[in-house]
Structure formats: C-alpha cells, structure tokens
N, C-alpha and C. Protein backbone atom coordinates (compact mmCIF):
# COMPACT_ATOMS: atom_id res chain seq x y z
N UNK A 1 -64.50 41.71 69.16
CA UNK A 1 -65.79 41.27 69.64
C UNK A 1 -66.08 41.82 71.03
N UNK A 2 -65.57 43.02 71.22
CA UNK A 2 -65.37 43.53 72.48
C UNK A 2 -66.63 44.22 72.81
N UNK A 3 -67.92 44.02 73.87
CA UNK A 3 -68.68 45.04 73.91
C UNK A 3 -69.70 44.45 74.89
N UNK A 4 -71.45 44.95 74.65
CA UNK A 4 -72.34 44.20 75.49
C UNK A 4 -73.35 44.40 74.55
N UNK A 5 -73.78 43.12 75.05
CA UNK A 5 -75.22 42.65 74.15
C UNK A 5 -76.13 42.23 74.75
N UNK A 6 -77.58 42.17 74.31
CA UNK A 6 -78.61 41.54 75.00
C UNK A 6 -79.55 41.07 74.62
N UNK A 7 -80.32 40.05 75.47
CA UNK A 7 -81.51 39.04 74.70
C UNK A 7 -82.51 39.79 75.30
N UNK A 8 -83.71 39.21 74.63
CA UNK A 8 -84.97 39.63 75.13
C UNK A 8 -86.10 39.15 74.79
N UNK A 9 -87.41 39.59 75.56
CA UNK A 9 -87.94 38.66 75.40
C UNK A 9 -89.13 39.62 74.97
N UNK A 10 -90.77 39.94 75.40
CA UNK A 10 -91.38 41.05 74.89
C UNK A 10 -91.78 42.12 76.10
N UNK A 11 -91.14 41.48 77.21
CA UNK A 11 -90.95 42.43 78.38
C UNK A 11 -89.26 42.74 78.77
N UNK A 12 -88.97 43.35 78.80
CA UNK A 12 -87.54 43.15 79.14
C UNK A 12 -86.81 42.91 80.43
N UNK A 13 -88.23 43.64 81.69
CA UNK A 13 -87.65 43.33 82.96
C UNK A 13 -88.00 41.73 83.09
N UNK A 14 -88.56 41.09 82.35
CA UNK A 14 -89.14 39.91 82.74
C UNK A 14 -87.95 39.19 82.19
N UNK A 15 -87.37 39.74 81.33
CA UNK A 15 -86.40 38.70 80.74
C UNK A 15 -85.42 38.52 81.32
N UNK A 16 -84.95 39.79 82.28
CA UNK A 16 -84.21 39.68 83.48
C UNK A 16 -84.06 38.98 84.59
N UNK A 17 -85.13 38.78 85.13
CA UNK A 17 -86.22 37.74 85.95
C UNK A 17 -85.49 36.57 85.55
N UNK A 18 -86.28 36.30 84.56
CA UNK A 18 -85.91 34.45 83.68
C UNK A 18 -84.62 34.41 83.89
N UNK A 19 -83.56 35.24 83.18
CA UNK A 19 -82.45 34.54 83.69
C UNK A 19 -81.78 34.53 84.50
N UNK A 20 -82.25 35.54 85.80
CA UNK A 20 -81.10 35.24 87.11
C UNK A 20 -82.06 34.29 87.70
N UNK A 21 -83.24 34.15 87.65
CA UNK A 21 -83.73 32.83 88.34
C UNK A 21 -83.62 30.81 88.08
N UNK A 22 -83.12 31.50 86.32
CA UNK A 22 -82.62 30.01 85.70
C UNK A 22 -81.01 30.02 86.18
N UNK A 23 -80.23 30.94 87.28
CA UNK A 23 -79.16 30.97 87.50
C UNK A 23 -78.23 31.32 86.52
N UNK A 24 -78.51 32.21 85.40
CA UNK A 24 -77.42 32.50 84.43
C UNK A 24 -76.71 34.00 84.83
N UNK A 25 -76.75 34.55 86.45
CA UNK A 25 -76.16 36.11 86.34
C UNK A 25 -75.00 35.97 86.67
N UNK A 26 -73.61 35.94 85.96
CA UNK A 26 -72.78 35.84 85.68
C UNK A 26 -71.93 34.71 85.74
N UNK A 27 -72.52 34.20 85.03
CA UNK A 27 -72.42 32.70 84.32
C UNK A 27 -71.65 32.95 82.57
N UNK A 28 -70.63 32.27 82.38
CA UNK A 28 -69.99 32.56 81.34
C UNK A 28 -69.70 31.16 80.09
N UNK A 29 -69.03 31.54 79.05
CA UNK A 29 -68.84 30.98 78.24
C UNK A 29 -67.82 31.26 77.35
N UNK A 30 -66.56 31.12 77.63
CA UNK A 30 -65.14 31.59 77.07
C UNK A 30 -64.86 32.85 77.52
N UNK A 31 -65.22 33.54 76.43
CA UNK A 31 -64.97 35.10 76.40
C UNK A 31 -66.21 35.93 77.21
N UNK A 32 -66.93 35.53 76.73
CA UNK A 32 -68.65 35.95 77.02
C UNK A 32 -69.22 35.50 78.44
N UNK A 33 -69.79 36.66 78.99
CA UNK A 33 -70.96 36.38 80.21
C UNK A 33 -71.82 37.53 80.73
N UNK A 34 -72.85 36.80 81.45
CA UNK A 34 -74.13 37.48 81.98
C UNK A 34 -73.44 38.39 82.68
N UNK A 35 -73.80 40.01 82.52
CA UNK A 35 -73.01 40.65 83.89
C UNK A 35 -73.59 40.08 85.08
N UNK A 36 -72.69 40.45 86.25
CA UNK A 36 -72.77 40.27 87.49
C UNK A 36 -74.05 41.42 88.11
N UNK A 37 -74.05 42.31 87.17
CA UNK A 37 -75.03 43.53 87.73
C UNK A 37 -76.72 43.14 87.30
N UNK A 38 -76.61 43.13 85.94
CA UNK A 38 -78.05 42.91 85.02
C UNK A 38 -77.91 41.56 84.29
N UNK A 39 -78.76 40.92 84.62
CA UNK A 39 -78.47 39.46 83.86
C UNK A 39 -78.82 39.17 82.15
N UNK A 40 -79.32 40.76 81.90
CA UNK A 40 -79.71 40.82 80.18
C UNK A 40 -78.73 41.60 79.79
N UNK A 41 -77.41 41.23 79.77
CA UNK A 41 -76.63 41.85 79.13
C UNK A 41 -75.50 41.16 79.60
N UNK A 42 -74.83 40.92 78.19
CA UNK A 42 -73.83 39.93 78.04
C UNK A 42 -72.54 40.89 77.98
N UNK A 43 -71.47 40.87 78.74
CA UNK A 43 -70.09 41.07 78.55
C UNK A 43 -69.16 40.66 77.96
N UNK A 44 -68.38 41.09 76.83
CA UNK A 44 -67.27 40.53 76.56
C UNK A 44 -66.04 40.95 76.48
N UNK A 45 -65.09 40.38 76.73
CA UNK A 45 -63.90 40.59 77.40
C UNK A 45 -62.83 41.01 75.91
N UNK A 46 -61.58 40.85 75.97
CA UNK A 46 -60.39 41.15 75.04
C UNK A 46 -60.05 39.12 75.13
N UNK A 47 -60.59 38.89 73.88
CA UNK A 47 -60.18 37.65 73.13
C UNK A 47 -62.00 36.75 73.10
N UNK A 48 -62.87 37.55 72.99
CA UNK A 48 -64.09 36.82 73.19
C UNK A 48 -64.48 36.63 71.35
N UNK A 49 -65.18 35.63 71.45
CA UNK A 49 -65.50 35.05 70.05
C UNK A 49 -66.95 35.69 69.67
N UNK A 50 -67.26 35.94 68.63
CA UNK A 50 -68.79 35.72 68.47
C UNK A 50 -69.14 34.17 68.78
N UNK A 51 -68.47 33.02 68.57
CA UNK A 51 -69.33 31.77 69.37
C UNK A 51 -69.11 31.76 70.64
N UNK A 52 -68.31 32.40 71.28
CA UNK A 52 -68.63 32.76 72.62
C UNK A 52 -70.07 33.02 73.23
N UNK A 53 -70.35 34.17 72.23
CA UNK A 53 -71.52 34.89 72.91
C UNK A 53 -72.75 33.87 72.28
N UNK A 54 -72.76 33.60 70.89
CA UNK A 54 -73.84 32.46 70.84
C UNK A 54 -73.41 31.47 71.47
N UNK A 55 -73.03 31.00 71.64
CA UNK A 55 -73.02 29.33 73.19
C UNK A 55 -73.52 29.89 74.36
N UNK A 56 -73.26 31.31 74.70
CA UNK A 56 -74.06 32.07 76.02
C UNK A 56 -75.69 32.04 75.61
N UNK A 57 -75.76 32.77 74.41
CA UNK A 57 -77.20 32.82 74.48
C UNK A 57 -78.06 31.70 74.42
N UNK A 58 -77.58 31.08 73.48
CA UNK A 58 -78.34 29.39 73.12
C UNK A 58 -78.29 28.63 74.86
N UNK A 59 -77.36 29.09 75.12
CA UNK A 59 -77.19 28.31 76.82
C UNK A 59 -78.52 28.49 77.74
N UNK A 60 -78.60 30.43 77.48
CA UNK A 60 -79.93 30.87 78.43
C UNK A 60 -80.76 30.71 77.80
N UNK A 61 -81.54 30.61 76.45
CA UNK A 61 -82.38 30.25 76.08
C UNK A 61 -83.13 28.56 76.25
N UNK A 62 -82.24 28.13 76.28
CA UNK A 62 -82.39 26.58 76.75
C UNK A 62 -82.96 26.57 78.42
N UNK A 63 -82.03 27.39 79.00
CA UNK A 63 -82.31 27.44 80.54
C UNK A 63 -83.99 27.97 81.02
N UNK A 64 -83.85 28.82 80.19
CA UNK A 64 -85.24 29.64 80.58
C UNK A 64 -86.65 28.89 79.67
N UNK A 65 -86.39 28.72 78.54
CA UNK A 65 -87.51 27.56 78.01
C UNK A 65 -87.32 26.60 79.01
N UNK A 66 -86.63 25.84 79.39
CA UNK A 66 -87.01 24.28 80.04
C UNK A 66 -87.71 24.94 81.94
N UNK A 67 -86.76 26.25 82.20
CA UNK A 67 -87.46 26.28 83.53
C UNK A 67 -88.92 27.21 83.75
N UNK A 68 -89.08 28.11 82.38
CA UNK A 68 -90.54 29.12 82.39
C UNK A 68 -91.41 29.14 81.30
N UNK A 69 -90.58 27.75 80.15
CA UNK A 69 -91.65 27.66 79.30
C UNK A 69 -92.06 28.69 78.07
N UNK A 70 -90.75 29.79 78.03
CA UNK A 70 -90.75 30.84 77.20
C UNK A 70 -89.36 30.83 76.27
N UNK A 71 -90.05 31.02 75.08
CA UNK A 71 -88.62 31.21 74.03
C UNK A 71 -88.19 32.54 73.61
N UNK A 72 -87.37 32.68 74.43
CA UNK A 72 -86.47 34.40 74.04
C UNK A 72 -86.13 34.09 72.81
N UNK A 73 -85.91 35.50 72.07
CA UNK A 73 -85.46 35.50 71.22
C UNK A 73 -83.87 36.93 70.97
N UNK A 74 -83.21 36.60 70.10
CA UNK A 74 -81.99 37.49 70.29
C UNK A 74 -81.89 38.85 69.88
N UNK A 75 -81.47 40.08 70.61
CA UNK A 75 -81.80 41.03 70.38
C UNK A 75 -80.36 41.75 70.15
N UNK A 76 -79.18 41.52 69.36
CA UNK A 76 -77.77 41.96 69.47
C UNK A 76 -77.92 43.41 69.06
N UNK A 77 -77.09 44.34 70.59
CA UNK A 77 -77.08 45.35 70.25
C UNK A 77 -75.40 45.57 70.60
N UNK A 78 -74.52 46.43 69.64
CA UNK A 78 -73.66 46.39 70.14
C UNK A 78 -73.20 47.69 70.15
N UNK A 79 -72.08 48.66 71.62
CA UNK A 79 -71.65 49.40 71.85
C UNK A 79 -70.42 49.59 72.14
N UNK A 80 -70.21 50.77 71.26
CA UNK A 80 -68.76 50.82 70.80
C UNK A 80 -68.49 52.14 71.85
C-alpha cells in the first residue's frame, strides 16, 4: 500500500487551501498522512493499510465540510 494519493475537489488548488486551513498538512492516520509539503496528497509509509488512508480521507472530508461547507470527493491515484 506503499505510494501517494489524492483528494479533490473541482479546483484542485482550492482543495489544497481547505485542507491546510482545516489543519490537516501533515496530520496522519497509522500508516497514512497529508504530506508536510502539499496537503492534497497523502503519503504512505512501509506497513500502511488501505484503512489507513480511508480514515485519512473520511477524516479531511469531515474537516473541510464542517469548516468550508464543501464535500470533496476521492480522487485515488496511485504511483508506482
């Protein structure tokens, strides 16, 4: 489950926005987290789960609906 992924929303710098301002840039969840660099793109490490990375996303999606009122939706891209 080793790689990076990302959410989005129908702007993408905006989606960036939303979540380092809902405080999710490198904010984690087991295996999985927001890089420290770009906050739309999720890192995962050597032992990360796929529910890793969904408990991350469901996390920022929650964060950013309750603080901007917008529902991202998931955009998994993964690089090998």
């Amino acid at each position: 489950m080793e790689g990076k992924y990302s959410i989005t929303h129908t702007c993408n710098s905006w989606t960036a926005d939303m979540l380092e301002q809902a405080g999710l840039k490198g904010s984690a969840v087991g295996g999985a987290a927001f890089s420290n660099r770009h906050a739309n793109v999720i890192e995962t490490g050597p032992g990360a789960r796929a529910s890793d990375v969904q408990a991350l996303v469901e996390k920022a999606r929650a964060a950013v609906l309750l603080q901007h009122g917008v529902s991202l939706e998931c955009e998994i891209v993964i690089l090998e």
